[in-house]
C-alpha atoms as a PDB file:
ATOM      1  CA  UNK A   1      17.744 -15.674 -10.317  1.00  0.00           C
ATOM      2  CA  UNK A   2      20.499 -18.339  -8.953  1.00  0.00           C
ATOM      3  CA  UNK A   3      22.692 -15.625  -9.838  1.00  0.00           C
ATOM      4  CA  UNK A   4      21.247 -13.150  -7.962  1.00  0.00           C
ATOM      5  CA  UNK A   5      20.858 -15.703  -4.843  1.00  0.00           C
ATOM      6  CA  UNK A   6      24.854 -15.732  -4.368  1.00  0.00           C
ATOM      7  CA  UNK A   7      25.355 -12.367  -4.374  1.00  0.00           C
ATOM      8  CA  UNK A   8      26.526 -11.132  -0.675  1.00  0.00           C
ATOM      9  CA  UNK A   9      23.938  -8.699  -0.816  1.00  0.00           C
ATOM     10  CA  UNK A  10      21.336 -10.074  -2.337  1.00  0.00           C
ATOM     11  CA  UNK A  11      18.283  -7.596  -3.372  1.00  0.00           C
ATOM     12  CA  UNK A  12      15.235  -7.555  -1.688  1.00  0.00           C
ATOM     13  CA  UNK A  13      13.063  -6.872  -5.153  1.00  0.00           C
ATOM     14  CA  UNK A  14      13.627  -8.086  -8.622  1.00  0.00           C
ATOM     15  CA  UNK A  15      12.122  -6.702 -11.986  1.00  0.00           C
ATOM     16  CA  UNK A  16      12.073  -9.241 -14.584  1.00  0.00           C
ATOM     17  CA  UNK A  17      11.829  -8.038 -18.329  1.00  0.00           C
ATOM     18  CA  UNK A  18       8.969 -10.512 -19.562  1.00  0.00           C
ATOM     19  CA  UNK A  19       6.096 -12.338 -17.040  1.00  0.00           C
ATOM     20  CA  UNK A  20       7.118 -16.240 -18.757  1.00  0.00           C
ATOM     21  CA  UNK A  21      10.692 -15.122 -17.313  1.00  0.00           C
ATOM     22  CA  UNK A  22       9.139 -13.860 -13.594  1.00  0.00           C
ATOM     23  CA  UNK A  23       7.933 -17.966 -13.833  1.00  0.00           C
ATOM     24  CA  UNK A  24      11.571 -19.057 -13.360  1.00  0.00           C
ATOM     25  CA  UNK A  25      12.326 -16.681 -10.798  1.00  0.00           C
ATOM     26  CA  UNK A  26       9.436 -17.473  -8.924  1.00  0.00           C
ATOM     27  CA  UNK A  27       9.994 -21.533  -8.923  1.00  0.00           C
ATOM     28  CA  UNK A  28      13.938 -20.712  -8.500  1.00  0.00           C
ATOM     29  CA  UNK A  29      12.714 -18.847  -5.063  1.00  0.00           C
ATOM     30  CA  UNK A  30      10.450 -21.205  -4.219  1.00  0.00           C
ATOM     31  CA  UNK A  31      12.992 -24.025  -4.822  1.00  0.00           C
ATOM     32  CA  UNK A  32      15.258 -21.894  -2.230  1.00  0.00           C
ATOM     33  CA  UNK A  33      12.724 -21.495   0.047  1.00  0.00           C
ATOM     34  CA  UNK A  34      12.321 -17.671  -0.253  1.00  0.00           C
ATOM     35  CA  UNK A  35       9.985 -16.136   0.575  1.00  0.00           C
ATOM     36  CA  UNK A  36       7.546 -13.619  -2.163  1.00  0.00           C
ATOM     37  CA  UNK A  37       7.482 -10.982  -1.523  1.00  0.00           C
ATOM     38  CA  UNK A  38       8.607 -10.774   2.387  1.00  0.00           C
ATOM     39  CA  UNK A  39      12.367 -11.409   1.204  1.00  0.00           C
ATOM     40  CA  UNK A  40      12.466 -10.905  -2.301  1.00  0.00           C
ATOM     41  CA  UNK A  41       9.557  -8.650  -4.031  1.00  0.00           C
ATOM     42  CA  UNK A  42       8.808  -9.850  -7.670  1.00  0.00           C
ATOM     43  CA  UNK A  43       7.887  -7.499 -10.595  1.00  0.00           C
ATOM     44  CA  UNK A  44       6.904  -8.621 -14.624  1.00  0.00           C
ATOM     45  CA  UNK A  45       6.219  -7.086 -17.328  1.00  0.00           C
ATOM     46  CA  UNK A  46       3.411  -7.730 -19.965  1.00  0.00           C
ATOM     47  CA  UNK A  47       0.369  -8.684 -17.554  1.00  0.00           C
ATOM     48  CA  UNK A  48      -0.187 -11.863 -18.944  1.00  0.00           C
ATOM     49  CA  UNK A  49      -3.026 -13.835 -17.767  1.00  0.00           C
ATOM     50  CA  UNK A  50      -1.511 -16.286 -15.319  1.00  0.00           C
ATOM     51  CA  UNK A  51       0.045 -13.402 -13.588  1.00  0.00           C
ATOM     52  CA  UNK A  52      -3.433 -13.317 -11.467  1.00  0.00           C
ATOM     53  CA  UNK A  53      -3.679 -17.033 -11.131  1.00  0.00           C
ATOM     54  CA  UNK A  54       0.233 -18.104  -9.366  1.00  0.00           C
ATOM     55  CA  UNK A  55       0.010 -17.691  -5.710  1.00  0.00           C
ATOM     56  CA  UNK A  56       1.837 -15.016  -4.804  1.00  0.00           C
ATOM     57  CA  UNK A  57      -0.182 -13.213  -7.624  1.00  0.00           C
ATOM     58  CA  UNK A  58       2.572 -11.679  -9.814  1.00  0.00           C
ATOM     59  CA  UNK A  59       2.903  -7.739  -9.894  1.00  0.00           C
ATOM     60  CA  UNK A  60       2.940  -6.291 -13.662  1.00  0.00           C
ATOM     61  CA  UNK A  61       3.370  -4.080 -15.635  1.00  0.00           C
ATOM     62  CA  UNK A  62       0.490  -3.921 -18.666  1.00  0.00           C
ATOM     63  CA  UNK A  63       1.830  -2.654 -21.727  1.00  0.00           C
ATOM     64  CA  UNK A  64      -1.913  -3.222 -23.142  1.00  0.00           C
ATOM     65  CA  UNK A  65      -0.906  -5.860 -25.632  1.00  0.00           C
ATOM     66  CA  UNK A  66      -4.337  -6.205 -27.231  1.00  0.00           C
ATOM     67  CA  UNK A  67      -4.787  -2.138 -27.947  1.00  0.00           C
ATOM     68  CA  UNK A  68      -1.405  -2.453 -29.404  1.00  0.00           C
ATOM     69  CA  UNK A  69      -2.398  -5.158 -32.037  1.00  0.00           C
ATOM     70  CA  UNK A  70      -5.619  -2.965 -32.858  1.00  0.00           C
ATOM     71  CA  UNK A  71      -3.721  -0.141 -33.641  1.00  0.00           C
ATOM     72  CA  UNK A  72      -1.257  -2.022 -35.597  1.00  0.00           C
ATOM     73  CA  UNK A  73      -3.830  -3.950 -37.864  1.00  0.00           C
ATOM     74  CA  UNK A  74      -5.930  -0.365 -38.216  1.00  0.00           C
ATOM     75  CA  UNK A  75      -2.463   1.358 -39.581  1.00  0.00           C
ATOM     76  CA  UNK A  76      -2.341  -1.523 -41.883  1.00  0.00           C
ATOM     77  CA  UNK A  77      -5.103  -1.852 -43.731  1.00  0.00           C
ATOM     78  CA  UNK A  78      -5.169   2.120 -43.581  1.00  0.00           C
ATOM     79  CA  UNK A  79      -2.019   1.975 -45.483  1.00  0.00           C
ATOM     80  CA  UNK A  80      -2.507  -0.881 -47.943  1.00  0.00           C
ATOM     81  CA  UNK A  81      -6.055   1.212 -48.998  1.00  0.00           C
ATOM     82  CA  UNK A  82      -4.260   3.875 -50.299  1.00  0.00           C
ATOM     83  CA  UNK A  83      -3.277   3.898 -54.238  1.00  0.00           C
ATOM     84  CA  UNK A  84       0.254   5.770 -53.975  1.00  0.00           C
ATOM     85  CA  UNK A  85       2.716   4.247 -50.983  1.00  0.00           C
ATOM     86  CA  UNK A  86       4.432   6.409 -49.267  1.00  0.00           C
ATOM     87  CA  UNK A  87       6.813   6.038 -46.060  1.00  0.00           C
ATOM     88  CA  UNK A  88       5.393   8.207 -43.397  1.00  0.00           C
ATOM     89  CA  UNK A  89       5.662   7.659 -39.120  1.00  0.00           C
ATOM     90  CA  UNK A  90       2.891   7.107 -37.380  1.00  0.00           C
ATOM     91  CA  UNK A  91       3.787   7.436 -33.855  1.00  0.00           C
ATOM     92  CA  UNK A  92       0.723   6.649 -30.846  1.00  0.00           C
ATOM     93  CA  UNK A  93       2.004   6.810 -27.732  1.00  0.00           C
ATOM     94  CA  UNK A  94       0.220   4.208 -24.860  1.00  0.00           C
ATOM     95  CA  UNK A  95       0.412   4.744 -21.400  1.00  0.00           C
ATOM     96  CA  UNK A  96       1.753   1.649 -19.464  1.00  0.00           C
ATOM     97  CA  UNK A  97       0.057   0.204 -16.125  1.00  0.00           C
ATOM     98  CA  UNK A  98       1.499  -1.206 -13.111  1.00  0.00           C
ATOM     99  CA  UNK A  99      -0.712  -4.049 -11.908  1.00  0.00           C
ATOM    100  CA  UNK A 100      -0.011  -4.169  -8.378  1.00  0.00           C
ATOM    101  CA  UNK A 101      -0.491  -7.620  -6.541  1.00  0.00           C
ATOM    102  CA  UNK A 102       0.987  -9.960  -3.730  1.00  0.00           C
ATOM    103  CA  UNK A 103       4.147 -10.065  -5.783  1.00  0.00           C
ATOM    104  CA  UNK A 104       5.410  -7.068  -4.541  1.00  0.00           C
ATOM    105  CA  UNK A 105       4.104  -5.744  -1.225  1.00  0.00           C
ATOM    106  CA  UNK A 106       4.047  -7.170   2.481  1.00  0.00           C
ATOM    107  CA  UNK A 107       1.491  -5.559   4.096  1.00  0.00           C
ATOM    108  CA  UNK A 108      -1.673  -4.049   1.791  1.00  0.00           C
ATOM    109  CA  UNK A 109      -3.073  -1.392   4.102  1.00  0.00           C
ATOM    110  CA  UNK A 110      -0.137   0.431   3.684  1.00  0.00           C
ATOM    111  CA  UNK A 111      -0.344   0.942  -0.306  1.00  0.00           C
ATOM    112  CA  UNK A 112      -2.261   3.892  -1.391  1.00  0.00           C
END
C-alpha cells in the first residue's frame, strides 16, 4: 500500500488478494490519513468475519470457504470407502459473492 501511495497517480480503488492483507492496507491508509473509501475504495477477498466488524466495513469477495471444506471432506471419505483406488477428477464449480460494504462505495443510494 506505501507503494501504491507514491505513485503520481495514485488509484482511487485497491483489490487486495486475501482480507488479513486488506488489514494492512487499511491501517497503512489510515496511518496516511486517507480517507475509505472517499479517496481510496478497498476490496478483499475471502469474507472473513472481521470484514463486518472494522469501520469502514470491508467489501469482499466470499469464496464460501465453509461449503468448500464440506465438499472436500465428502469427496474424501467417498473415495477412501471404495475397495479399488482409482485417480479420477471431480470438478464442482462454486459461484463466488461480492459482499458489498462501506469499503467500497461513497454514497449508498446510488448502488443497485
Amino acid at each position: 500500500m506505501l507503494q501504491l501511495l507514491k505513485i503520481k497517480n495514485r488509484p482511487d480503488a485497491v483489490y487486495v488478494a486475501g482480507d488479513y492483507a486488506v488489514l494492512g492496507a487499511l491501517q497503512v491508509l489510515n496511518e496516511n490519513n486517507i480517507r475509505v473509501p472517499e479517496e481510496i475504495a478497498l476490496v478483499g477477498f475471502g469474507n472473513e468475519p472481521f470484514t463486518d466488524m472494522l469501520t469502514p466495513k470491508i467489501t469482499s469477495v466470499n469464496q464460501h470457504s465453509e461449503k468448500i471444506g464440506k465438499l472436500a471432506a465428502e469427496t474424501f471419505l467417498n473415495h477412501i470407502k471404495k475397495k479399488t483406488i482409482t485417480q479420477e477428477l471431480n470438478k464442482q464449480i462454486l459461484d463466488a459473492e461480492l459482499i458489498v460494504r462501506d469499503s467500497s462505495y461513497k454514497n449508498k443510494t446510488t448502488l443497485k
